[in-house]
Protein backbone atom coordinates (compact mmCIF):
# COMPACT_ATOMS: atom_id res chain seq x y z
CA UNK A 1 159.37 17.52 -16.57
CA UNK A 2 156.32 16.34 -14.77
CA UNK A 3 157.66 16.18 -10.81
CA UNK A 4 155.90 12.80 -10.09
CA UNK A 5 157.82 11.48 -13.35
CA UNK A 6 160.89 12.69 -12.32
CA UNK A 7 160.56 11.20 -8.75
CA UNK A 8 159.43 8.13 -10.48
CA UNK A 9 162.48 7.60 -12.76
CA UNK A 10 165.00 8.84 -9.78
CA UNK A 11 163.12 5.87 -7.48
CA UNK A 12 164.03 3.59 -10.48
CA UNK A 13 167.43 4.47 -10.86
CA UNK A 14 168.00 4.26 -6.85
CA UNK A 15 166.21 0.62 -6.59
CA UNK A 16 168.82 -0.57 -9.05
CA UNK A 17 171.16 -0.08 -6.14
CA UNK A 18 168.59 -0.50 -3.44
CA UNK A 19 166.27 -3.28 -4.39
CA UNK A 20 168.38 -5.23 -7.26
CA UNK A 21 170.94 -5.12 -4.61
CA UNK A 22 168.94 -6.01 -1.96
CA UNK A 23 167.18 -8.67 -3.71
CA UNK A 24 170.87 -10.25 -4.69
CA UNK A 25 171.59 -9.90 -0.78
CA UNK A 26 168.40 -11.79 -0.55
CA UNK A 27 169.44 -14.27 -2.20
CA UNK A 28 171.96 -15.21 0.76
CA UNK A 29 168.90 -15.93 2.86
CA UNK A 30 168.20 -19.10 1.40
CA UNK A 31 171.86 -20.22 1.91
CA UNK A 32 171.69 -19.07 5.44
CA UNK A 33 169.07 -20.57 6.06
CA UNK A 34 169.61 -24.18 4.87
CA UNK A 35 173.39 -23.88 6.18
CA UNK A 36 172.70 -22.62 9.50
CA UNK A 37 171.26 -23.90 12.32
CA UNK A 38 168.15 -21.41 13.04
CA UNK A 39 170.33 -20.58 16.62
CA UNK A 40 172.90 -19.71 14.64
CA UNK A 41 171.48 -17.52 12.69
CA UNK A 42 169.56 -15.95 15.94
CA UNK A 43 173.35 -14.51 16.81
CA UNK A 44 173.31 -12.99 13.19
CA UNK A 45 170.02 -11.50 13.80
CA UNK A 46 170.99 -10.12 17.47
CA UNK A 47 174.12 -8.11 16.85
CA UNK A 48 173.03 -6.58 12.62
CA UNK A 49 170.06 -4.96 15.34
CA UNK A 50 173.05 -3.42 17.46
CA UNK A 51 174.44 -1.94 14.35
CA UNK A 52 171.41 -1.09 13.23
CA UNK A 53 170.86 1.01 16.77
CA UNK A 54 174.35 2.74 16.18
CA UNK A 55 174.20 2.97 12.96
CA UNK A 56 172.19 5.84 13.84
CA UNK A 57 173.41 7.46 16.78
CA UNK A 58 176.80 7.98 14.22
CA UNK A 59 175.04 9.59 11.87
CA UNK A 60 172.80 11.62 14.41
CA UNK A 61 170.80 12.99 11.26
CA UNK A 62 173.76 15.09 9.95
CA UNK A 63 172.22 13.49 6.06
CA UNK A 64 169.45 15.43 6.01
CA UNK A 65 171.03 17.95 7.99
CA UNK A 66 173.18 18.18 4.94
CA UNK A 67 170.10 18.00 2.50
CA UNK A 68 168.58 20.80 4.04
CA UNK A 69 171.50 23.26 4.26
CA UNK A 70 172.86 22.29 1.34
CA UNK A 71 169.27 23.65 -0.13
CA UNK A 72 169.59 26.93 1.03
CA UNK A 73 173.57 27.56 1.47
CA UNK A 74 175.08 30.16 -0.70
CA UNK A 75 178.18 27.98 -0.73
CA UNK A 76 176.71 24.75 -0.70
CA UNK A 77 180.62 22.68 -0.71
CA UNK A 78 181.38 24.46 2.68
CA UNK A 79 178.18 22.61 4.09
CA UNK A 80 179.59 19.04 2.79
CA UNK A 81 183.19 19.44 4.44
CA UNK A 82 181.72 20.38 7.70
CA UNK A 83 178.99 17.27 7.49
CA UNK A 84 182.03 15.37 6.31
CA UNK A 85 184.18 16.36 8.86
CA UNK A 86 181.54 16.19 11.52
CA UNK A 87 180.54 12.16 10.91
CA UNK A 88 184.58 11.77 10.20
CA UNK A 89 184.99 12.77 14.10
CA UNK A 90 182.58 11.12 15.76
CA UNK A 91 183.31 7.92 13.75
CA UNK A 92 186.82 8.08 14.75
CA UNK A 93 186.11 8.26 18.31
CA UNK A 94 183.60 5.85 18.88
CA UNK A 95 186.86 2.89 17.44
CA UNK A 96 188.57 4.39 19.73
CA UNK A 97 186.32 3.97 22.70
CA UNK A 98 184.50 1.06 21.93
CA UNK A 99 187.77 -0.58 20.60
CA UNK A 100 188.71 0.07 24.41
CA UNK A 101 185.32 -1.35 26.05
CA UNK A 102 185.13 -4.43 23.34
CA UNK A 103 186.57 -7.16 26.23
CA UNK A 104 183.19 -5.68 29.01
CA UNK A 105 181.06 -5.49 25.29
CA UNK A 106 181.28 -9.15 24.27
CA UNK A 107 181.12 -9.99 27.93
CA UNK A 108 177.85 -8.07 28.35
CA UNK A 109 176.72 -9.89 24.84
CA UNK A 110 177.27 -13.10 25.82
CA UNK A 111 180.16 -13.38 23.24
CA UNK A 112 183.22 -13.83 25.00
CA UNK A 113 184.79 -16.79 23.50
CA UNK A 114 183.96 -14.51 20.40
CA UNK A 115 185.60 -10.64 20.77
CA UNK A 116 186.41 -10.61 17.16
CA UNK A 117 183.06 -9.97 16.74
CA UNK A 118 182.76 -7.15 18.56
CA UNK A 119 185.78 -5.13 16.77
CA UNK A 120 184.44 -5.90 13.80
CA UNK A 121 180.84 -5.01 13.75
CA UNK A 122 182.93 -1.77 15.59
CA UNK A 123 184.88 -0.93 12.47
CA UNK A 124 181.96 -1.58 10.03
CA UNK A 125 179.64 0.42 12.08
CA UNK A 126 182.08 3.40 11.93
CA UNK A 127 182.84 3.04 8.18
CA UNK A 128 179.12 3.10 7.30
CA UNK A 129 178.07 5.19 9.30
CA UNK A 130 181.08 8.14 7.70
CA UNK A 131 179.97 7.14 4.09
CA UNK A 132 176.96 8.06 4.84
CA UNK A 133 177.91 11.71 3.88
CA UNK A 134 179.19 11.05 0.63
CA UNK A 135 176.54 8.93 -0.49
CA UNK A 136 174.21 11.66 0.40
CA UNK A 137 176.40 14.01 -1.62
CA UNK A 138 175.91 11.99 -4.78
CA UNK A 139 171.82 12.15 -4.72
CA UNK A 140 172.22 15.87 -3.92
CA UNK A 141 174.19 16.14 -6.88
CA UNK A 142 171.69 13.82 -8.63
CA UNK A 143 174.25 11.22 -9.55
CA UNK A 144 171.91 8.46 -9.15
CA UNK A 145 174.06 6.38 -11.28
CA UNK A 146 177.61 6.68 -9.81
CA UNK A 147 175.60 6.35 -6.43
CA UNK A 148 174.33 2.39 -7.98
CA UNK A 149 177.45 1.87 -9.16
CA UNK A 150 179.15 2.02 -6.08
CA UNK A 151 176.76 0.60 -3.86
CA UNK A 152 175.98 -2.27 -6.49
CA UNK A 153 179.71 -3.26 -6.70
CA UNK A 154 180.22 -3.24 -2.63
CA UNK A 155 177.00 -6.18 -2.54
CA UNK A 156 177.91 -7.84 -5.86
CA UNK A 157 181.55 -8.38 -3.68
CA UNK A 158 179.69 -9.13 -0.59
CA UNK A 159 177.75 -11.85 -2.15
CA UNK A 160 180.73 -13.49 -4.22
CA UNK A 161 182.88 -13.42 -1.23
CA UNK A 162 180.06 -15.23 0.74
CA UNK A 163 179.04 -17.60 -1.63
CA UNK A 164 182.65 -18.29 -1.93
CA UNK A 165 183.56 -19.32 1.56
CA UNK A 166 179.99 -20.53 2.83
CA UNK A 167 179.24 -22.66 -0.14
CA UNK A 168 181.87 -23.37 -2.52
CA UNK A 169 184.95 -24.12 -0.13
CA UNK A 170 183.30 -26.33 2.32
CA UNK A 171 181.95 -28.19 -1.19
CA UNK A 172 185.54 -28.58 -2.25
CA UNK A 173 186.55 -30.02 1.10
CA UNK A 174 183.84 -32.52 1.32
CA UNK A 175 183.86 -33.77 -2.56
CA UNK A 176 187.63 -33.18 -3.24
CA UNK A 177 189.35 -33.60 -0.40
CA UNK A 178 192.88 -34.68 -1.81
CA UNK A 179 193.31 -32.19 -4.72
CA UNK A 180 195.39 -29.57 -4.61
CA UNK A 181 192.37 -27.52 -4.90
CA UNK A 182 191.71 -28.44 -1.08
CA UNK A 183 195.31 -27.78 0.11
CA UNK A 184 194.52 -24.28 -1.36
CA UNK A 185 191.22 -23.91 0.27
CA UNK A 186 192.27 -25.07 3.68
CA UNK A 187 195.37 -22.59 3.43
CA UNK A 188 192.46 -19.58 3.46
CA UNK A 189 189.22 -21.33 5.39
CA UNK A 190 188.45 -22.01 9.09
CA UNK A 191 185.53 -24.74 8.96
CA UNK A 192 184.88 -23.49 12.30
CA UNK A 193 184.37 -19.36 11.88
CA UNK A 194 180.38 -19.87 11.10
CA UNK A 195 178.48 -16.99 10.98
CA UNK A 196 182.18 -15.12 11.50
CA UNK A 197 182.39 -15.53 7.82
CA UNK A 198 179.34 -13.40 7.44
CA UNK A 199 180.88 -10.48 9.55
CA UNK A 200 184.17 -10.64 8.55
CA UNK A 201 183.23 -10.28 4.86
CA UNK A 202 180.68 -7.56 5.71
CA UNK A 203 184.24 -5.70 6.97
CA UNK A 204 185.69 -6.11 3.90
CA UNK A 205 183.28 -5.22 1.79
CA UNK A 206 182.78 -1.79 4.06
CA UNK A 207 186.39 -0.38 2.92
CA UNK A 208 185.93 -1.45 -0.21
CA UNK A 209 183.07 0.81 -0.67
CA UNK A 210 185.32 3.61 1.11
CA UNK A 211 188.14 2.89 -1.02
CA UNK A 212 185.25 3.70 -4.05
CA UNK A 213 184.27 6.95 -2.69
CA UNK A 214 187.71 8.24 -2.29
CA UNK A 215 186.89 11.10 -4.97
CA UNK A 216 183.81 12.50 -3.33
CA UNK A 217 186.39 12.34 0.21
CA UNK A 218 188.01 15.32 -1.14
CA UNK A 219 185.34 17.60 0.33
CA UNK A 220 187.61 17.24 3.34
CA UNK A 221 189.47 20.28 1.76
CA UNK A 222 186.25 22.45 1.91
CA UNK A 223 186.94 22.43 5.80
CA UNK A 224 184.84 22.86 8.56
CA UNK A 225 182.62 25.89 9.89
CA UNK A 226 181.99 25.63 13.14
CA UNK A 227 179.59 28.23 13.19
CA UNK A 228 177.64 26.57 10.55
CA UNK A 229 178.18 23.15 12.09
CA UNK A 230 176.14 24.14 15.07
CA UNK A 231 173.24 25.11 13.08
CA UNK A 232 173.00 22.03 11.44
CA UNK A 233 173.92 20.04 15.00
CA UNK A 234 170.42 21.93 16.20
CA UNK A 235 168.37 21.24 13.45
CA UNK A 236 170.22 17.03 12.98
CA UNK A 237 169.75 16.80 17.12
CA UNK A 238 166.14 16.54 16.94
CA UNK A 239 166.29 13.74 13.93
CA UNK A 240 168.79 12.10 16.19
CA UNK A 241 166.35 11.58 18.39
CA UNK A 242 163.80 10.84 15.85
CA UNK A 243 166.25 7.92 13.84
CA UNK A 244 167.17 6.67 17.48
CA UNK A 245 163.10 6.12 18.22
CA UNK A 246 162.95 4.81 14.84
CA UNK A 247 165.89 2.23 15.07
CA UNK A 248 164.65 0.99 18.43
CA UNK A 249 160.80 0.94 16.78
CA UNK A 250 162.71 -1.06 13.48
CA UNK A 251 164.91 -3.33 15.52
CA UNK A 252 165.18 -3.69 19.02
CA UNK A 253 162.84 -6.32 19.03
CA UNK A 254 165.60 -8.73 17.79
CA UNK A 255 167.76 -7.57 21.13
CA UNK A 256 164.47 -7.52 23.65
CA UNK A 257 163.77 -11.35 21.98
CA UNK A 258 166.44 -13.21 23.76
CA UNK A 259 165.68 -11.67 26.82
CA UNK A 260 162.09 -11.70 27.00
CA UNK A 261 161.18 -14.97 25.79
CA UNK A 262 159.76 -17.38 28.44
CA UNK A 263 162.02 -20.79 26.60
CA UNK A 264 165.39 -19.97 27.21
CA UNK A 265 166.71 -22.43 26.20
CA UNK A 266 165.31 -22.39 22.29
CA UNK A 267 165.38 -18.47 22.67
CA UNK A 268 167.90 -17.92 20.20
CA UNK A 269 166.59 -20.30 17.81
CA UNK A 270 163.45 -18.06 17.96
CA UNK A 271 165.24 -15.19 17.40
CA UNK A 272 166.46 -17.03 14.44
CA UNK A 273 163.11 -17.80 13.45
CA UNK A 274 161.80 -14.71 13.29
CA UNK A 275 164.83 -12.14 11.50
CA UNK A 276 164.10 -14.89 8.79
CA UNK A 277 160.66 -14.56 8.23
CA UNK A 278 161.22 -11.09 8.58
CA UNK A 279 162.87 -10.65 5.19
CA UNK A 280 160.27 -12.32 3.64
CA UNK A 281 158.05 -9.14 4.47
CA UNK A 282 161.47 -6.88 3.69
CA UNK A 283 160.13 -6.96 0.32
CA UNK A 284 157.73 -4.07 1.40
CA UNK A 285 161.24 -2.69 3.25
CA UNK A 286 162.66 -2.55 -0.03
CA UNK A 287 160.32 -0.65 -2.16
CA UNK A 288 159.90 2.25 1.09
CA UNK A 289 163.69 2.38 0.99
CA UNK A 290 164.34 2.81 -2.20
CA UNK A 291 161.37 5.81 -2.48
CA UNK A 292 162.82 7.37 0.47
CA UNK A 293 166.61 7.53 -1.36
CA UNK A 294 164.85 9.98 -4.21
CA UNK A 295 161.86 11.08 -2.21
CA UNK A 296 163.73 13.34 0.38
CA UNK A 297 165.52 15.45 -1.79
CA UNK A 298 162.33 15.21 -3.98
CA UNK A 299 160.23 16.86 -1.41
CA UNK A 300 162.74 19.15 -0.19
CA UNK A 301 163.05 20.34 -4.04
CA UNK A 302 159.41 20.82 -4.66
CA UNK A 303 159.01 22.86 -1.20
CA UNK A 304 158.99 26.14 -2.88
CA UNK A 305 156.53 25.47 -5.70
CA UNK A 306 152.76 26.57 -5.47
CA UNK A 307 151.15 22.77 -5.62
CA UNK A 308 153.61 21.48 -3.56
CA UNK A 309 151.06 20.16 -1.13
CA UNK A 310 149.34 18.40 -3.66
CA UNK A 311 151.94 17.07 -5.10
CA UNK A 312 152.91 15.11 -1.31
CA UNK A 313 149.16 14.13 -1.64
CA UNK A 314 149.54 12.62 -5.41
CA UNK A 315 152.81 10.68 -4.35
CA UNK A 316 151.09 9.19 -0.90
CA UNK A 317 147.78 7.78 -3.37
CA UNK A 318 150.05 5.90 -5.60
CA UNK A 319 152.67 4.85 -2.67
CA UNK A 320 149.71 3.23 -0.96
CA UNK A 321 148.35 1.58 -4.01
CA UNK A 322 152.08 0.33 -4.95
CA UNK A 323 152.62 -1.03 -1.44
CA UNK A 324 149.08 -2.57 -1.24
CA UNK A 325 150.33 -4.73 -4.17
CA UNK A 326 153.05 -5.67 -2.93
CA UNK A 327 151.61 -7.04 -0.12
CA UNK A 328 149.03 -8.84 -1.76
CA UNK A 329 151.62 -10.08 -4.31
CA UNK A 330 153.81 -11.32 -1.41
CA UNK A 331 150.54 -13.18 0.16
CA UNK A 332 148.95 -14.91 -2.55
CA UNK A 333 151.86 -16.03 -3.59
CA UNK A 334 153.30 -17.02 -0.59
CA UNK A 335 153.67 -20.65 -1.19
CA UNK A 336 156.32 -20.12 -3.58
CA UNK A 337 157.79 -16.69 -0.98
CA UNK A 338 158.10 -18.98 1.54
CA UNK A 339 160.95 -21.13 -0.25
CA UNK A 340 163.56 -18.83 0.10
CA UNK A 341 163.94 -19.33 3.91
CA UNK A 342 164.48 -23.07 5.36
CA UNK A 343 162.24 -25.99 6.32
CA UNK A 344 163.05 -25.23 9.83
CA UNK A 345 161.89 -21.27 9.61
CA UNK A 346 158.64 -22.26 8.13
CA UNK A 347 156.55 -21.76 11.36
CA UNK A 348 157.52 -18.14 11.86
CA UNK A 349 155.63 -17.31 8.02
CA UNK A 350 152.48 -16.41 10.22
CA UNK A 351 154.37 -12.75 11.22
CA UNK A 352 154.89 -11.98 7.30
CA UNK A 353 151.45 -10.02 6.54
CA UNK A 354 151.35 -8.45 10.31
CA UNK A 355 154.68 -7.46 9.12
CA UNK A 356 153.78 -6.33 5.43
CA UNK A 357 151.34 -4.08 6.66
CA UNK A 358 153.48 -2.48 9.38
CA UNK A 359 155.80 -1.52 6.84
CA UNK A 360 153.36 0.11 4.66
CA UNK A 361 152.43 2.21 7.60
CA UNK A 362 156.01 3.16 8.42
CA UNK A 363 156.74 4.50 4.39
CA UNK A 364 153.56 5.94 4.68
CA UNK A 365 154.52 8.16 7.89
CA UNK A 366 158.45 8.90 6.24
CA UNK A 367 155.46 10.56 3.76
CA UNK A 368 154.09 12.49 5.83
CA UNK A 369 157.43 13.53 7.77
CA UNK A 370 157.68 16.33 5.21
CA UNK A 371 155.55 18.66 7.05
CA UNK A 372 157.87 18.85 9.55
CA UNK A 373 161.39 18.58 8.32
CA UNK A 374 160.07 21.62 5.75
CA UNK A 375 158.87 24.14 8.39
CA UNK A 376 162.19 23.25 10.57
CA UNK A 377 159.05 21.60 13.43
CA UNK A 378 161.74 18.78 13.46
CA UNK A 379 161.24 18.94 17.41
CA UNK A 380 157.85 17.11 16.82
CA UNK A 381 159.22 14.08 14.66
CA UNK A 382 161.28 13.52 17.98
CA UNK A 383 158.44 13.56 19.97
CA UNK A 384 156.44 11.30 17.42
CA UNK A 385 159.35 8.92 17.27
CA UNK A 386 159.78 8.84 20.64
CA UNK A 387 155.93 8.34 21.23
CA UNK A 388 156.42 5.28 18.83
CA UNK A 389 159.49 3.73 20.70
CA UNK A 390 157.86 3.77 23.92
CA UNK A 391 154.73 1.69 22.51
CA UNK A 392 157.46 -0.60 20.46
CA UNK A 393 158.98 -1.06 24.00
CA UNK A 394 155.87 -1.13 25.96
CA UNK A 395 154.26 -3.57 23.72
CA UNK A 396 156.86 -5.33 23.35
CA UNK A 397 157.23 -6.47 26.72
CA UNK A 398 153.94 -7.40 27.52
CA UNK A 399 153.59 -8.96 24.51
CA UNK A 400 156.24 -11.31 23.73
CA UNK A 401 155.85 -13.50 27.09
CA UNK A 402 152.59 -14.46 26.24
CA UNK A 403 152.61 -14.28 22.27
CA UNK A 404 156.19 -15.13 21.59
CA UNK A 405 157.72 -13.65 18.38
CA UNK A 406 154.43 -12.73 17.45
CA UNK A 407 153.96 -10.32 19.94
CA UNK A 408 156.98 -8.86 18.52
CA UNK A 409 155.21 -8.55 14.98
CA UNK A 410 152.25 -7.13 16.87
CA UNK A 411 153.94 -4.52 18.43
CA UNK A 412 155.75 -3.07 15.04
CA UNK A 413 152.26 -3.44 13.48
CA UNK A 414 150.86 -1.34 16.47
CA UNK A 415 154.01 1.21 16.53
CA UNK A 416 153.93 2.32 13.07
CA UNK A 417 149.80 2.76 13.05
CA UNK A 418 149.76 4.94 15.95
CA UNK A 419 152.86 6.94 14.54
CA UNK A 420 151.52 7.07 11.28
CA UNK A 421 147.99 8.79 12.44
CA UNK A 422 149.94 11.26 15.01
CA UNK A 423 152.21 12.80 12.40
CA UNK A 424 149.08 12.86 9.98
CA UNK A 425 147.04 15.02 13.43
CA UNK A 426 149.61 16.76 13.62
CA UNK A 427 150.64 17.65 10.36
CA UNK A 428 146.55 18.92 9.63
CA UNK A 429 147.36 21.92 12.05
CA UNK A 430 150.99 22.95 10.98
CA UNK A 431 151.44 22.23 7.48
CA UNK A 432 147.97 20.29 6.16
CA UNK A 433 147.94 18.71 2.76
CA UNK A 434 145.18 17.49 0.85
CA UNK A 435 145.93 13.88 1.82
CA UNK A 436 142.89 11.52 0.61
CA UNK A 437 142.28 9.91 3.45
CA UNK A 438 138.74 8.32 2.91
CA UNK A 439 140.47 6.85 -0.73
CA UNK A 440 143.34 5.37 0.94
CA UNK A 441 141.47 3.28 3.80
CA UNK A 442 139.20 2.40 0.60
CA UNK A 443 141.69 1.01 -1.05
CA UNK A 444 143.30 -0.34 1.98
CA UNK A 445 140.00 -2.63 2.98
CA UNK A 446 139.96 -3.72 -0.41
CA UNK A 447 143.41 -4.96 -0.23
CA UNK A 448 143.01 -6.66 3.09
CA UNK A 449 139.54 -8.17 1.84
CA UNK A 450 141.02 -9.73 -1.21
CA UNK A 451 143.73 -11.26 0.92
CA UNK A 452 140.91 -13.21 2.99
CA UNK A 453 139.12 -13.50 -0.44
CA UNK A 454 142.59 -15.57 -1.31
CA UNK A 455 142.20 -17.79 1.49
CA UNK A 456 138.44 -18.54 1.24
CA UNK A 457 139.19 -19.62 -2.30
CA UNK A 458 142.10 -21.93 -1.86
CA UNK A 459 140.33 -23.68 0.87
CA UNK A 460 137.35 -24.40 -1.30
CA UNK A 461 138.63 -24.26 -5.20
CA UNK A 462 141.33 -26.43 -5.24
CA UNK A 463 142.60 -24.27 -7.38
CA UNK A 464 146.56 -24.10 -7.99
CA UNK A 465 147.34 -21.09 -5.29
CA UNK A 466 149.05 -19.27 -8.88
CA UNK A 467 145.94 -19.12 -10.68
CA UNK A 468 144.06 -17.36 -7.62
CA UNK A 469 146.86 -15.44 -6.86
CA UNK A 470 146.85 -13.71 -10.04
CA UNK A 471 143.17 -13.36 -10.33
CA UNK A 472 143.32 -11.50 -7.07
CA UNK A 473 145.84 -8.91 -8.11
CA UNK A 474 144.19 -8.49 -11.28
CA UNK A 475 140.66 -7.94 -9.53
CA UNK A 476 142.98 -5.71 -7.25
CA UNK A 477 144.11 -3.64 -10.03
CA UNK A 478 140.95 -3.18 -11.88
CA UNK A 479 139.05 -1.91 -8.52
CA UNK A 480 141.93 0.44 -8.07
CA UNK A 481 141.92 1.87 -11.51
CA UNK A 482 138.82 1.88 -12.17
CA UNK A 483 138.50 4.57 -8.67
CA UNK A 484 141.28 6.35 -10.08
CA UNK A 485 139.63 6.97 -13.64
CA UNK A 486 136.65 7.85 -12.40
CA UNK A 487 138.16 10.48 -10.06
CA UNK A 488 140.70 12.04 -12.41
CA UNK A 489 139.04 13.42 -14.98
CA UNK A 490 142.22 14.21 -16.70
CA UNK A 491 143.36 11.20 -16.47
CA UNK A 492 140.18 9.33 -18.10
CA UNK A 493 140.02 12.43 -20.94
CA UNK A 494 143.65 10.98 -21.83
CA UNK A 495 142.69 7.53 -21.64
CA UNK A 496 140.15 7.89 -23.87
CA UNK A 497 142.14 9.50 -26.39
CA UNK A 498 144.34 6.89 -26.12
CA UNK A 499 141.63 4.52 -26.86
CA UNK A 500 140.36 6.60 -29.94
């Protein structure tokens, strides 16, 4: 089977998981949104970045760790009980440590009157962070479908449960007050939890996904090599370093926000702001998320193959020209986008394209990672990574005084550009593929030209912002193929037959 096919229907089977789930997850944003205040939802924003940070220091790269060994291993099972037993570990530990330091953690945080946050977002961290193994087990068995099925039913629950105690029981207080429906609801609902609701129910859903992967938990009995653990500690230590860069690149803006802002007073309602508009541009997220789920194991499958190298460049051309859509789709249409967030998050929608674009840049770079995770280099994605998060930081701070959130955007924007076009320097000298370069910052300027094109044309046209926004993606498409066709022959000799 064609490998760009294959990649192509295992990215498709993954985004039912990924981005249908996501997208139904993104459908909470609206209710957030409207039922929070946006200061509320700034304390949302603040500690999902903390998990986000140690999310990855629990993991410490030990999934591609696994991915790779599991490649080459003669006895590939005795590489999943030591990852599994590995992440199992650490996991443990860090509940029992930060279980300990929770009272000085919430007091740190600002959350005192609020601990129960703290041993929560502890527990889910450490349950996500030791499914991570199995999960990774299931796409290197290529069980794309028992992997959706699993993560689908954890969000579907996560949504019900959400819609179920943010919307529907504070409804049946305030419009039925003296049924017995309401004795019922008050028996199970605290009006005043807030955002706890969201945390709590994030718990929940965590061991229920735990409780699904029970089967793939019997790997446990393929114990541990310690020997072999070490190898894969040297080759995951580097990645660590690498995901911890990348985390603090991805998120730490939402922690450095609250500090750094010159308002302190509306700081957290900024914060608030911005996570919101954020997820407008997570559409972008989505799509490099769900490529990344079949891409890794993808590229680590077609290492050994003589066209390998063109192959990574095939899959960057049409990754670009996918993402490139979606930003434009995102921007002429973002009128309609804009919706799913709040009235009162309206005036952060000027960070969505800044933030579009980053996140083309940052898929674009997990392409180009290959070269190094392939010829074991990993060493240098820690130094790129590391490189990135001291610009995110750097830029960051002289940034958001004067700019605000923006700066923030700015910064991300200006991280993943400058990591993107290292790893692509570097990757010329120690494993170079036939990227084309000159094609994609074609297509790229078209892109961005069409999206002023969009502007120009509302402002003057009149024209209902649908009926633009689809002639721009169509004009869009047809400059793209048309390059394409003319520069695969193949491609325009099947065409034609197609035609005839």
């Amino acid at each position: 089977m064609n490998p760009i096919k294959r990649l192509a229907g295992q990215t498709a089977v993954y985004g039912l998981s990924n981005i249908v789930g996501r997208l139904l997850n993104y459908l909470l944003i609206p209710i957030y949104t409207r039922v929070f205040l946006p200061e509320e939802y700034g304390v949302v924003a603040e500690l999902y970045a903390y998990v986000a940070l140690f999310y990855v220091i629990l993991t410490y790269g030990m999934g591609t760790a696994f991915f790779r060994f599991s490649n080459e291993a003669k006895d590939p099972a005795k590489v999943y009980g030591t990852a599994l037993y590995s992440v199992l570990f650490s996991s443990l530990g860090f509940i029992i440590l930060a279980g300990i330091l929770s009272p000085l953690i919430a007091g740190g945080l600002g959350y005192t009157a609020h601990i129960e946050y703290i041993i929560w977002f502890i527990i889910i961290i450490a349950l996500d962070s030791f499914t991570t193994i199995p999960f990774a087990r299931l796409r290197q068995e290529n069980k794309a479908f028992r992997f959706a099925i699993i993560k689908l039913s954890g969000i579907v629950l996560n949504i019900g449960l959400n819609l179920f105690f943010i919307l529907y029981c504070p409804y049946v207080l305030n419009h039925h007050a003296g049924s017995a429906l309401a004795s019922f609801i008050r028996s199970i609902y605290n009006p005043g939890m807030g955002v706890g609701y969201i945390f709590s129910i994030n718990l929940f859903t965590s061991l229920f996904t735990l409780i699904l992967l029970a089967p793939e938990l019997k790997g446990l009995k393929y114990g541990f090599d310690k020997l072999l653990w070490k190898k894969m500690m040297i080759y995951a230590l580097p990645l660590l370093v690498m995901g911890l860069s990348g985390s603090i690149n991805e998120s730490f803006d939402r922690i450095l926000l609250k500090h750094l802002l010159p308002e302190k007073a509306t700081a957290m309602a900024q914060l608030g702001i911005y996570a919101a508009c954020y997820k407008i541009s997570i559409l972008m997220t989505l799509f490099v998320q769900t490529f990344g789920f079949a891409a890794e194991p993808f590229f680590f499958g077609e290492s050994k193959k003589k066209d390998a190298r063109e192959t990574y460049a095939r899959v960057m051309d049409y990754f670009v020209i996918v993402c490139l859509f979606i930003f434009l789709g995102v921007m002429v249409y973002i009128e309609f986008v804009k919706r799913y967030v709040g009235v009162n998050f309206y005036s952060g929608l000027k960070i969505v394209p800044i933030l579009l674009l980053a996140n083309m840049f940052l898929g674009m770079f997990y392409n180009l990672s290959i070269w190094y995770k392939i010829t074991n280099k990993t060493i240098y994605g820690a130094y790129i990574s590391l490189a990135g998060a001291a610009i995110t930081l750097l830029a960051n701070f002289i940034m958001i005084p004067f700019l605000g959130y923006l700066g923030s955007a700015w910064a991300t924007f200006i991280c993943y550009l400058s990591i993107l076009i290292l790893s692509w320097w570097l990757g010329r000298k120690y494993y170079p593929v036939p990227y084309k370069v000159a094609r994609i910052l074609f297509y790229s300027g078209v892109a961005i030209a069409l999206y002023f094109l969009n502007i120009y044309i509302k402002e003057i046209s009149g024209l209902h912002y649908f009926i633009n926004g689809t002639l721009i993606l169509f004009l869009f498409l047809l400059i793209v193929g048309s390059v394409e066709i003319y520069k695969n022959p193949m491609l325009k000799k099947t065409i034609l037959a197609k035609l005839q």
